[in-house]
N, C-alpha and C. Protein backbone atom coordinates (compact mmCIF):
# COMPACT_ATOMS: atom_id res chain seq x y z
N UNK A 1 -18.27 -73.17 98.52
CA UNK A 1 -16.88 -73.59 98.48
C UNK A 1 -16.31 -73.38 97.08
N UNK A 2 -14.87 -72.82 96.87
CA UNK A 2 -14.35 -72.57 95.46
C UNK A 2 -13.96 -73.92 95.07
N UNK A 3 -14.46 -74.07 94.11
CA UNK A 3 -13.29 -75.12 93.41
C UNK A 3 -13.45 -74.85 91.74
N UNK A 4 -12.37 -75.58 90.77
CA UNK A 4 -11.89 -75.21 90.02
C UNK A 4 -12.30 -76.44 88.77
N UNK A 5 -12.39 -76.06 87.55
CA UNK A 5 -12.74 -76.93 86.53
C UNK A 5 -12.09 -76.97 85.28
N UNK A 6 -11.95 -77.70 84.43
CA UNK A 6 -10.94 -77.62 83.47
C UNK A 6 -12.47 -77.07 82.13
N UNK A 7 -12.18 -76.40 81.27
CA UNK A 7 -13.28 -76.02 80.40
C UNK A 7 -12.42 -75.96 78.58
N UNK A 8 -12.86 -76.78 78.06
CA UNK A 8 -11.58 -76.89 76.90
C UNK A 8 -13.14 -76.41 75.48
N UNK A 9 -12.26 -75.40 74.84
CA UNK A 9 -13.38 -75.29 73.40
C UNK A 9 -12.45 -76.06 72.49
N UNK A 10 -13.08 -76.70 72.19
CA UNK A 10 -13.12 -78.34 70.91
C UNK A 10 -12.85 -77.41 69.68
N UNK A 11 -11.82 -78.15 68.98
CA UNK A 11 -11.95 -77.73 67.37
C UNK A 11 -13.28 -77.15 66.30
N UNK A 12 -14.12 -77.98 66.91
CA UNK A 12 -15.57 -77.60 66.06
C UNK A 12 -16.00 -76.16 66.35
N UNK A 13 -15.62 -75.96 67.87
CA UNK A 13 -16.15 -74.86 67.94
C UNK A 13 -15.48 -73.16 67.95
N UNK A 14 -14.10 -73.91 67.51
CA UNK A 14 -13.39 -73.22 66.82
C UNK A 14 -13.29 -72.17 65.71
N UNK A 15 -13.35 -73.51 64.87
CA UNK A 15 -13.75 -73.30 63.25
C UNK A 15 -15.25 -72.57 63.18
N UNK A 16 -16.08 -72.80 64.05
CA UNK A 16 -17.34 -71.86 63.44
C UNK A 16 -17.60 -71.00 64.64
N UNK A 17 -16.07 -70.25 64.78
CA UNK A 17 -16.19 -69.05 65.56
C UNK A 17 -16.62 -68.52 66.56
N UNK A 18 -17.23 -69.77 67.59
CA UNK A 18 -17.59 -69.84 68.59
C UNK A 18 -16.89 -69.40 70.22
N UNK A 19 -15.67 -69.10 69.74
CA UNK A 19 -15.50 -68.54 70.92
C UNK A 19 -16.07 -67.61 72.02
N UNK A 20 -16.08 -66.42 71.28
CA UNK A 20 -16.70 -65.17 71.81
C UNK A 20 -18.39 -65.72 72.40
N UNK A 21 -18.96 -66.68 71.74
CA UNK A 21 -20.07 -66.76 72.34
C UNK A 21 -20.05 -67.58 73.35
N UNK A 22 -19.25 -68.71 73.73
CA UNK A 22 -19.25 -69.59 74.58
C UNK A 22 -18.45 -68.79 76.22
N UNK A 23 -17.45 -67.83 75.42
CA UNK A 23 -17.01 -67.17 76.87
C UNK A 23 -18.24 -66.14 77.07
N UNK A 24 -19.14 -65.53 76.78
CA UNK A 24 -20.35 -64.98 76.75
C UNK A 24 -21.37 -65.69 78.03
N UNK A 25 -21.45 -67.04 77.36
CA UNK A 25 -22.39 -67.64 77.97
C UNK A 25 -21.89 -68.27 79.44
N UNK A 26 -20.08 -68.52 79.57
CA UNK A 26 -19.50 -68.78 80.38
C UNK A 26 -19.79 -67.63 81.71
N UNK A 27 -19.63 -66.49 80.72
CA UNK A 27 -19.57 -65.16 82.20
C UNK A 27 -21.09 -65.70 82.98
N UNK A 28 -21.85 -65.91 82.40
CA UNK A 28 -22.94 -65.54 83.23
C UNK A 28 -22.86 -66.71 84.72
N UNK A 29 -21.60 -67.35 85.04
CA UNK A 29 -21.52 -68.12 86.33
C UNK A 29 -21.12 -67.65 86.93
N UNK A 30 -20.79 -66.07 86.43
CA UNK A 30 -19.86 -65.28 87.57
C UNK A 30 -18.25 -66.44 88.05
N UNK A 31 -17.96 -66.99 87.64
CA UNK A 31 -16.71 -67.95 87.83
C UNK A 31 -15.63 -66.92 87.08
N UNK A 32 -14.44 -66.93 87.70
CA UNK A 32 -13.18 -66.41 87.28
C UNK A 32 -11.94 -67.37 86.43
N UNK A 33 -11.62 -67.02 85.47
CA UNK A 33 -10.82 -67.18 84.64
C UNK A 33 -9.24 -67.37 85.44
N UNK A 34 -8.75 -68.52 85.87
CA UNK A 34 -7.58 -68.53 86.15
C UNK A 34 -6.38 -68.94 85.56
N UNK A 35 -6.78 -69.28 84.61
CA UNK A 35 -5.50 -70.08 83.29
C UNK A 35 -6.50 -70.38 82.09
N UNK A 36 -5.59 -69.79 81.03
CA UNK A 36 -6.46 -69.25 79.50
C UNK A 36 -5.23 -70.11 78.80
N UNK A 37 -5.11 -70.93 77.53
CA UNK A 37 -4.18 -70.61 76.70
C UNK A 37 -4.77 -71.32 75.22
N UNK A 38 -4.11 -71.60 73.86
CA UNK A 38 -4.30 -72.02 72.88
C UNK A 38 -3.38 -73.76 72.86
N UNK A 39 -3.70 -74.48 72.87
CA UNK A 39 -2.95 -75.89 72.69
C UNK A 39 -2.92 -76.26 71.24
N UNK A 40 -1.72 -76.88 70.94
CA UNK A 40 -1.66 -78.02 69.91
C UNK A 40 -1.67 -79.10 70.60
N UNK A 41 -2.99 -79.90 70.44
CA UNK A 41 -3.10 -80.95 70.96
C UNK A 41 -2.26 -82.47 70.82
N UNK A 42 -1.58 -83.00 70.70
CA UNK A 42 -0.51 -84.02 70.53
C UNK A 42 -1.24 -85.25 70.90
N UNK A 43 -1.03 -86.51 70.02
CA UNK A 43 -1.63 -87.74 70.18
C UNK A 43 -1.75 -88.07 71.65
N UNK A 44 -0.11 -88.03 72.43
CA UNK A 44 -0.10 -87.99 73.72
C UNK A 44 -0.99 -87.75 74.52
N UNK A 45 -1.23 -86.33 74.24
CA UNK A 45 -2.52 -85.19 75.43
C UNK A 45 -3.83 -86.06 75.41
N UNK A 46 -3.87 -86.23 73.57
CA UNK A 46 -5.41 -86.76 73.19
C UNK A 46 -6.08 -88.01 74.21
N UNK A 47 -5.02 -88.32 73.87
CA UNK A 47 -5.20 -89.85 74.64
C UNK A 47 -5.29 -90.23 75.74
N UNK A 48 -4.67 -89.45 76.81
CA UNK A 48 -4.39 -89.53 77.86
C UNK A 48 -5.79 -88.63 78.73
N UNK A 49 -6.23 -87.38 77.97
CA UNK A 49 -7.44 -87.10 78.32
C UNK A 49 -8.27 -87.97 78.24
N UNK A 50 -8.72 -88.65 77.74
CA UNK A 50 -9.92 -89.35 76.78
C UNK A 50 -9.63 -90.92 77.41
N UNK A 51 -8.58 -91.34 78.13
CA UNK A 51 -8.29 -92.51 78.69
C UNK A 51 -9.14 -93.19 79.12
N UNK A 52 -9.74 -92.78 79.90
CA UNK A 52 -11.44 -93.27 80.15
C UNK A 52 -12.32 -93.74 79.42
N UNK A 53 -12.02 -93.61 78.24
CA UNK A 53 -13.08 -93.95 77.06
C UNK A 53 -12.04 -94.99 76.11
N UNK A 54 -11.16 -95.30 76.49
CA UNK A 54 -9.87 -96.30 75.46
C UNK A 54 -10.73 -97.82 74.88
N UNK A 55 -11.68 -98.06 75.95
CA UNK A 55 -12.46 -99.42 75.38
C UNK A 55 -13.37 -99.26 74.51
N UNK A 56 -13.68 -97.94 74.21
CA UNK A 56 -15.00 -97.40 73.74
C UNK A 56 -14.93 -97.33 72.13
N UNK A 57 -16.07 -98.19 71.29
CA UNK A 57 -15.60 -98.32 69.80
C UNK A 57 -15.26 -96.97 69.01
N UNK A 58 -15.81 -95.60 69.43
CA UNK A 58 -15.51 -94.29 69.06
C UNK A 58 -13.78 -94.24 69.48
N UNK A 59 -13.16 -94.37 70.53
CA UNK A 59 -12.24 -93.92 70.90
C UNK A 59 -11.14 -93.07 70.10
N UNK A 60 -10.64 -93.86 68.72
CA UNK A 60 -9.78 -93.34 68.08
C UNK A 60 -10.47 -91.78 67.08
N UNK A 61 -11.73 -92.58 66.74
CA UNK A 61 -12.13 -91.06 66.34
C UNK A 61 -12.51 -89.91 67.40
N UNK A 62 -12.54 -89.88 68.57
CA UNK A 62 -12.35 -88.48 69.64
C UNK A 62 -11.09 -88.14 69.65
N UNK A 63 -10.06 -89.27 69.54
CA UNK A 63 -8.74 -88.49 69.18
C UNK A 63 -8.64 -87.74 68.41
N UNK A 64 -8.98 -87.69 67.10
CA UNK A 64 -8.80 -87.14 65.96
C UNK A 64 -9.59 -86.24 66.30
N UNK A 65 -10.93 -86.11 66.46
CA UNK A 65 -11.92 -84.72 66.58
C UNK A 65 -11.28 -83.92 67.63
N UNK A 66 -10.17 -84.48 69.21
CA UNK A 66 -9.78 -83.20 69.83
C UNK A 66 -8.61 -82.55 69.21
N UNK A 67 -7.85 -83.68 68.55
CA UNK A 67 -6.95 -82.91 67.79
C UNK A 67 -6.84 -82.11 66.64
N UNK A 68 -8.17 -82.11 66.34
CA UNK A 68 -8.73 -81.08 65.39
C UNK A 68 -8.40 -81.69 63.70
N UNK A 69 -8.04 -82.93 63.58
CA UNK A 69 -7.77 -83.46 62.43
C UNK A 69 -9.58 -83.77 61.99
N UNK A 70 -10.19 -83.69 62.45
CA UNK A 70 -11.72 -84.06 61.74
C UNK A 70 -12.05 -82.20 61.21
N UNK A 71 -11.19 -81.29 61.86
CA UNK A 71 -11.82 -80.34 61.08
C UNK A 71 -11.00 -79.02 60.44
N UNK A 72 -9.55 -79.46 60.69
CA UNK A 72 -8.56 -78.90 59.85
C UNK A 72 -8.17 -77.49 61.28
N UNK A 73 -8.73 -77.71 62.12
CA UNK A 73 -8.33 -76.57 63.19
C UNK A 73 -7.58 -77.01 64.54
N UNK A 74 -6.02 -77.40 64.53
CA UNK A 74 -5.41 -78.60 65.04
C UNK A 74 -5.02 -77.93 66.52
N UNK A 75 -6.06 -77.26 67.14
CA UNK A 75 -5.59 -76.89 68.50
C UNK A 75 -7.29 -76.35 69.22
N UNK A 76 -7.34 -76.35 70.33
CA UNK A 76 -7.94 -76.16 71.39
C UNK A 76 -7.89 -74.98 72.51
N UNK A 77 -8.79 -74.19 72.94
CA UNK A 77 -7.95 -73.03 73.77
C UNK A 77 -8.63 -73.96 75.15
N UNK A 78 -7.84 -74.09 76.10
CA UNK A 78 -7.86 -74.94 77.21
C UNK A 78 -7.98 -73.56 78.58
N UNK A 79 -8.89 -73.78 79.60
CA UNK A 79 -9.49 -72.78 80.39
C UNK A 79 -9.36 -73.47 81.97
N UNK A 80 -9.07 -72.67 82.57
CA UNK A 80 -9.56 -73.34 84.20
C UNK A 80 -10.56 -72.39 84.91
N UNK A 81 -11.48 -72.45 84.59
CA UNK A 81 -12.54 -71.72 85.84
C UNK A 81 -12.75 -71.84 87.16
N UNK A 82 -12.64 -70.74 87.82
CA UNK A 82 -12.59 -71.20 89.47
C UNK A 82 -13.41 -70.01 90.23
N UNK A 83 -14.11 -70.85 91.31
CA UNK A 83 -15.13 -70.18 92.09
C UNK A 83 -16.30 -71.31 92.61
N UNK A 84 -17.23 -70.88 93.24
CA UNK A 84 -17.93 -71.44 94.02
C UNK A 84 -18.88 -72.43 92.75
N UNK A 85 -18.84 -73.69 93.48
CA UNK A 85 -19.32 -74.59 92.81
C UNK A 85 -19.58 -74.46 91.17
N UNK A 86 -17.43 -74.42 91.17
CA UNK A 86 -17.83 -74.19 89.75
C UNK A 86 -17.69 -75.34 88.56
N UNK A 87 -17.44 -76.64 89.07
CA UNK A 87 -18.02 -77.79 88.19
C UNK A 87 -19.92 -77.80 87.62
N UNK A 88 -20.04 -77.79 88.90
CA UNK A 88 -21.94 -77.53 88.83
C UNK A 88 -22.37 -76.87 87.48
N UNK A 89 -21.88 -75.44 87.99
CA UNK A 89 -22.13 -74.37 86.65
C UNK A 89 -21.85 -74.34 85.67
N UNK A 90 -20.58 -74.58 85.50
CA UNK A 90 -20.34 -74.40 84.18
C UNK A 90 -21.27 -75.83 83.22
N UNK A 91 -21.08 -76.93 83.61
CA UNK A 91 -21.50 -78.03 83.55
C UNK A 91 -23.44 -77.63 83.30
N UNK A 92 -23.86 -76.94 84.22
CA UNK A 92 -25.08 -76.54 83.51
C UNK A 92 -25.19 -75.68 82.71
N UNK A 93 -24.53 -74.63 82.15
CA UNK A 93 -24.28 -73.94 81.26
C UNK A 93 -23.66 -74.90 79.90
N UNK A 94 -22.91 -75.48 79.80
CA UNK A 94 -22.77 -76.63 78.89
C UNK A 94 -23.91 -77.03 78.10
N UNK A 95 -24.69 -78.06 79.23
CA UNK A 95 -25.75 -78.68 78.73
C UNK A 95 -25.19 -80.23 78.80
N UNK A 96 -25.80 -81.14 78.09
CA UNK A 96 -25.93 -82.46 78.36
C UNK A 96 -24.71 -82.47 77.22
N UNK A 97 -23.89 -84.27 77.87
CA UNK A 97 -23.23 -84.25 76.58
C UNK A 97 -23.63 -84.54 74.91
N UNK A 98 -24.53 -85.21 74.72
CA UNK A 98 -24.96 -85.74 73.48
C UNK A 98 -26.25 -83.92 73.36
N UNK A 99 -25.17 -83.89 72.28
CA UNK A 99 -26.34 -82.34 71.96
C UNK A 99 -27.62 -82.43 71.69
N UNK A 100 -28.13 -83.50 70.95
CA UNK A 100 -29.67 -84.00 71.04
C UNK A 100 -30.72 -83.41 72.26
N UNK A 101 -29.54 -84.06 73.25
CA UNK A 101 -30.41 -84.59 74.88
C UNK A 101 -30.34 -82.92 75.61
N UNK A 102 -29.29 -82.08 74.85
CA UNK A 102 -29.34 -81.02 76.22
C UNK A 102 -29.95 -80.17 75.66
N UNK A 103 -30.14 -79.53 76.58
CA UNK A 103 -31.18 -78.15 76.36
C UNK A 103 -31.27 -77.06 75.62
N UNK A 104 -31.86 -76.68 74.83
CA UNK A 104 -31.91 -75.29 73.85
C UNK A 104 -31.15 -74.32 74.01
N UNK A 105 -31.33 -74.14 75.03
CA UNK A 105 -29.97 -72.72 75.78
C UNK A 105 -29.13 -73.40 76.15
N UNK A 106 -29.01 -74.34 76.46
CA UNK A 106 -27.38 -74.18 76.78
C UNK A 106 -26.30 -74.40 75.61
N UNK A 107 -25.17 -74.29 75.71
CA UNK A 107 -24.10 -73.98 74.56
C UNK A 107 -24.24 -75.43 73.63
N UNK A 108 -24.03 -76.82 74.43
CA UNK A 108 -24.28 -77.93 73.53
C UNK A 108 -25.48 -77.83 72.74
N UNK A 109 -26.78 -77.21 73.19
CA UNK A 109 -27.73 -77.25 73.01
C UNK A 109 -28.48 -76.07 71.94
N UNK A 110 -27.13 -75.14 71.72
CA UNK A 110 -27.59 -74.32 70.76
C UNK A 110 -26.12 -74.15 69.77
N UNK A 111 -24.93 -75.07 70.06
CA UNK A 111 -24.43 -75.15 68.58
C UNK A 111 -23.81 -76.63 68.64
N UNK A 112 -23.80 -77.23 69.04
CA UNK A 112 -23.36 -78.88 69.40
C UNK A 112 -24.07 -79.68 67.92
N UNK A 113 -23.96 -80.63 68.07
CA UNK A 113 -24.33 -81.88 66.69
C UNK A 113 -23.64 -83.03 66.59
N UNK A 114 -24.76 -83.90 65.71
CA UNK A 114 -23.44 -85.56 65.75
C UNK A 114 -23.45 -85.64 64.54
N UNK A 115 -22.45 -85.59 64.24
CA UNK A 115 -22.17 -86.03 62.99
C UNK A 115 -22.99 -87.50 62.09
N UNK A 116 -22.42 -87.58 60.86
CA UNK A 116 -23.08 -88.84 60.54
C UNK A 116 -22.64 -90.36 61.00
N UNK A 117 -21.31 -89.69 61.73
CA UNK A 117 -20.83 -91.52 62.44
C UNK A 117 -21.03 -91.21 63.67
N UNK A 118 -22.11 -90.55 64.30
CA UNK A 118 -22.62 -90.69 65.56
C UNK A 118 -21.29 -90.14 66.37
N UNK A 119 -20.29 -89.25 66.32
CA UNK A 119 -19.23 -88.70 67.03
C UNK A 119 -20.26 -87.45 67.48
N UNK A 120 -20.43 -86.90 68.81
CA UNK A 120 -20.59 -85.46 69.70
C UNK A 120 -19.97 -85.43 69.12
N UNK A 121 -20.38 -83.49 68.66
CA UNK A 121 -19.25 -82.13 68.09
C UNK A 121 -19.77 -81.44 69.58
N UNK A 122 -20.04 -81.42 70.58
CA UNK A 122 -20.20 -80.83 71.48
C UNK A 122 -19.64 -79.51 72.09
N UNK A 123 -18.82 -78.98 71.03
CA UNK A 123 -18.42 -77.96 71.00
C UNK A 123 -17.56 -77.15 72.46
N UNK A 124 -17.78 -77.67 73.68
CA UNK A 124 -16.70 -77.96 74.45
C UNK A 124 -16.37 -78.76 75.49
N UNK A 125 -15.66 -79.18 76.62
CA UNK A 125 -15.63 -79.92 77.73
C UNK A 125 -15.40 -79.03 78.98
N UNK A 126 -16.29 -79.94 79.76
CA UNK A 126 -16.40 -79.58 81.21
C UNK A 126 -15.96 -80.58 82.29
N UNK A 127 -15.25 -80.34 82.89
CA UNK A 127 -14.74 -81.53 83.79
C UNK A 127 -15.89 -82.27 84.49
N UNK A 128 -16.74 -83.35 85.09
CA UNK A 128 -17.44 -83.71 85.59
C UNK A 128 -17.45 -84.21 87.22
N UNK A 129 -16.65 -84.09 87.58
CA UNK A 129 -16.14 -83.74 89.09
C UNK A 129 -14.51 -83.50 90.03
N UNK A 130 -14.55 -83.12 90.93
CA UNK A 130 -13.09 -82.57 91.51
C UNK A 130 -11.69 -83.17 91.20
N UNK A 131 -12.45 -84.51 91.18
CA UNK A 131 -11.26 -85.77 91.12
C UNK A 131 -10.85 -85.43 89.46
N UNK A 132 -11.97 -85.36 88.53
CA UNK A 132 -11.20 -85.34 86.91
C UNK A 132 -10.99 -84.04 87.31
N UNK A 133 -11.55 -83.14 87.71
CA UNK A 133 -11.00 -81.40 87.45
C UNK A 133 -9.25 -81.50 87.67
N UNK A 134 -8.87 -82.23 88.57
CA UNK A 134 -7.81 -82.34 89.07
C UNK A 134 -7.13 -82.75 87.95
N UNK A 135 -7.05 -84.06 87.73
CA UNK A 135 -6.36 -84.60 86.79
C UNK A 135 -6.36 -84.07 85.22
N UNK A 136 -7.38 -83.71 84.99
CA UNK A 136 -7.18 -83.29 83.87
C UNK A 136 -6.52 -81.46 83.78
N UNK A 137 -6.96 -80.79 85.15
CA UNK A 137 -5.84 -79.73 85.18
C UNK A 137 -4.42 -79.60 85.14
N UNK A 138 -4.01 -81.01 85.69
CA UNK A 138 -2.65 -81.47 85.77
C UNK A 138 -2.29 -81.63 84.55
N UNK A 139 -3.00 -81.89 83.78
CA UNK A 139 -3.10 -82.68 82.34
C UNK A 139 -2.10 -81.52 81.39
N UNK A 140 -2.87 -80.73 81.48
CA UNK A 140 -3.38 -79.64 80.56
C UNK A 140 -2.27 -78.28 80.80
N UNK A 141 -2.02 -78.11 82.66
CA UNK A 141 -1.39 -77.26 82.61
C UNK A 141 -0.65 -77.63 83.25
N UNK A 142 0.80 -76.45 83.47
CA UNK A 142 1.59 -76.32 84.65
C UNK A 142 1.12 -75.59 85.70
N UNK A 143 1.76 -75.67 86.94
CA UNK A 143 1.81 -75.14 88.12
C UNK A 143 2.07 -73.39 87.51
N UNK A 144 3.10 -73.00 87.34
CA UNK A 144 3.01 -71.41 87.41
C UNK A 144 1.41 -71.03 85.74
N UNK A 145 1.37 -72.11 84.90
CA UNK A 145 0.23 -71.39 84.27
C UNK A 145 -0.72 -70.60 84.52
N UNK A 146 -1.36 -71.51 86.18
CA UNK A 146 -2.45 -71.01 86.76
C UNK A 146 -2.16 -70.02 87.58
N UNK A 147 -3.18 -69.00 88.18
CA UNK A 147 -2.83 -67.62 88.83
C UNK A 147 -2.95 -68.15 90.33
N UNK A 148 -4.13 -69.04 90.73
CA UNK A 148 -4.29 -69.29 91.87
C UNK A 148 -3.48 -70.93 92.22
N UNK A 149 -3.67 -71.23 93.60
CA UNK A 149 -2.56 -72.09 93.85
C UNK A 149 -3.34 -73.13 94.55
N UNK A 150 -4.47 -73.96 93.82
CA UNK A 150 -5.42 -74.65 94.70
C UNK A 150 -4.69 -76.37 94.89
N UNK A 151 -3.55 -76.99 93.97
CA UNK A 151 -2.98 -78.04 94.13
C UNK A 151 -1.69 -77.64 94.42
N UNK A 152 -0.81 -78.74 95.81
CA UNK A 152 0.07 -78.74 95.65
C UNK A 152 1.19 -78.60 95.05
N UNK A 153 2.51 -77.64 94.99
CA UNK A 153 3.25 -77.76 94.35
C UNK A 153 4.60 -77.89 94.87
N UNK A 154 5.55 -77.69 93.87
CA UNK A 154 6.88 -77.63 94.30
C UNK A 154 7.87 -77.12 93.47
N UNK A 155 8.67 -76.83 94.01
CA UNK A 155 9.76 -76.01 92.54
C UNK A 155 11.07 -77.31 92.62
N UNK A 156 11.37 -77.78 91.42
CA UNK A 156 12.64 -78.62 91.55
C UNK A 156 13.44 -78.56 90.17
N UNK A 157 14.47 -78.69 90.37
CA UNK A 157 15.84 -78.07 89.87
C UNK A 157 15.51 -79.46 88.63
N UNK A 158 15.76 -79.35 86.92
CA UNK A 158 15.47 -79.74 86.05
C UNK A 158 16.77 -79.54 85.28
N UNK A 159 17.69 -80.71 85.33
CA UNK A 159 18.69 -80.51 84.16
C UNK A 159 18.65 -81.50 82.96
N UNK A 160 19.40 -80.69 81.83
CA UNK A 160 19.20 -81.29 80.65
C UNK A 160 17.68 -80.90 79.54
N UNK A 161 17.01 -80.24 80.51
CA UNK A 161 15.66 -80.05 80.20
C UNK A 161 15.49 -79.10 78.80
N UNK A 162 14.87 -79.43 77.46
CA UNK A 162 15.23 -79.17 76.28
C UNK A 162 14.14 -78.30 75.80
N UNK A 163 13.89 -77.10 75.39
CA UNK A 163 12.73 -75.85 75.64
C UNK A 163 12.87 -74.98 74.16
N UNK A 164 11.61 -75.44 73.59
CA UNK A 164 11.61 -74.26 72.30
C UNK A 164 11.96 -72.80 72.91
N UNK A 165 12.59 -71.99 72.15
CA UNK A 165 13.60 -70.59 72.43
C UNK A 165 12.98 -69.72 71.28
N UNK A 166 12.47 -68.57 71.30
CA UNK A 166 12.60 -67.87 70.05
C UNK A 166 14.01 -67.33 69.74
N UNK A 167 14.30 -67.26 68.48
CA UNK A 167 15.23 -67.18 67.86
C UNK A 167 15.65 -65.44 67.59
């Protein structure tokens, strides 16, 4: 069965150029790329991802590490992968969250780390099932971002609506 996952590379793994290797290690799920882009992450986004964790004594510092203020690289390239059981995969391709615990090969597991205040640099996120894939796709993108059309939508008429323009 296809389904779809949100896959975000973290500031850390930004800054030490990790892209090219993590979409590397991504291909090998055979999963398709349906919405790619670069974010400036906004306190808003931070927070509202990470909501789940608001009681948690780390909380305010994961804000800061997704917004890239822990490492001077203040944006995120945010991904939706889609195809057959593709939470599963990518999610084993990941590795565990605490980079310690996951495995040698996998991506946490060969550039991940905790810092000295015990914060994951885990270098990226994987949605952990349909229900967050959802929400946090909602999160992250719009409806026309994505190529395929796996959530409901709708088109509705928006006035007043105020839109950076290039000049």
């Amino acid at each position: 069965m296809n389904q779809q996952t949100l896959v975000l590379i973290k500031p850390d793994g930004l800054v030490k150029s990790l892209t090219g290797n993590v979409l590397t290690r991504l291909a090998e799920s055979k999963l398709e790329i349906v919405a790619a882009k670069i974010v400036r992450v906004t306190e808003e986004l931070a927070k509202e991802h990470y909501k789940h964790m608001k009681d948690r004594l780390f909380f305010d510092e994961l804000v800061k590490y997704i917004k890239g203020e822990l490492h001077d690289r203040h944006k995120v390239m945010a991904m939706v992968y889609w195809g057959p059981d593709a939470i599963k995969k990518v999610r084993q391709l990941a590795g565990e969250t605490n980079p310690e615990e996951a495995e040698a090969t996998s991506i946490r597991g060969s550039y991940g780390r905790i810092t000295t205040k015990g914060l994951y640099e885990n270098v990226l996120h994987a949605s952990t099932n349909p229900e967050e894939a959802e929400r946090e796709i909602k999160l992250w993108f719009e409806p026309d971002d994505v190529i395929v059309d796996f959530y409901p939508a709708e088109i509705k008429e928006i006035s007043k609506l105020k839109k950076r323009l290039w000049v």
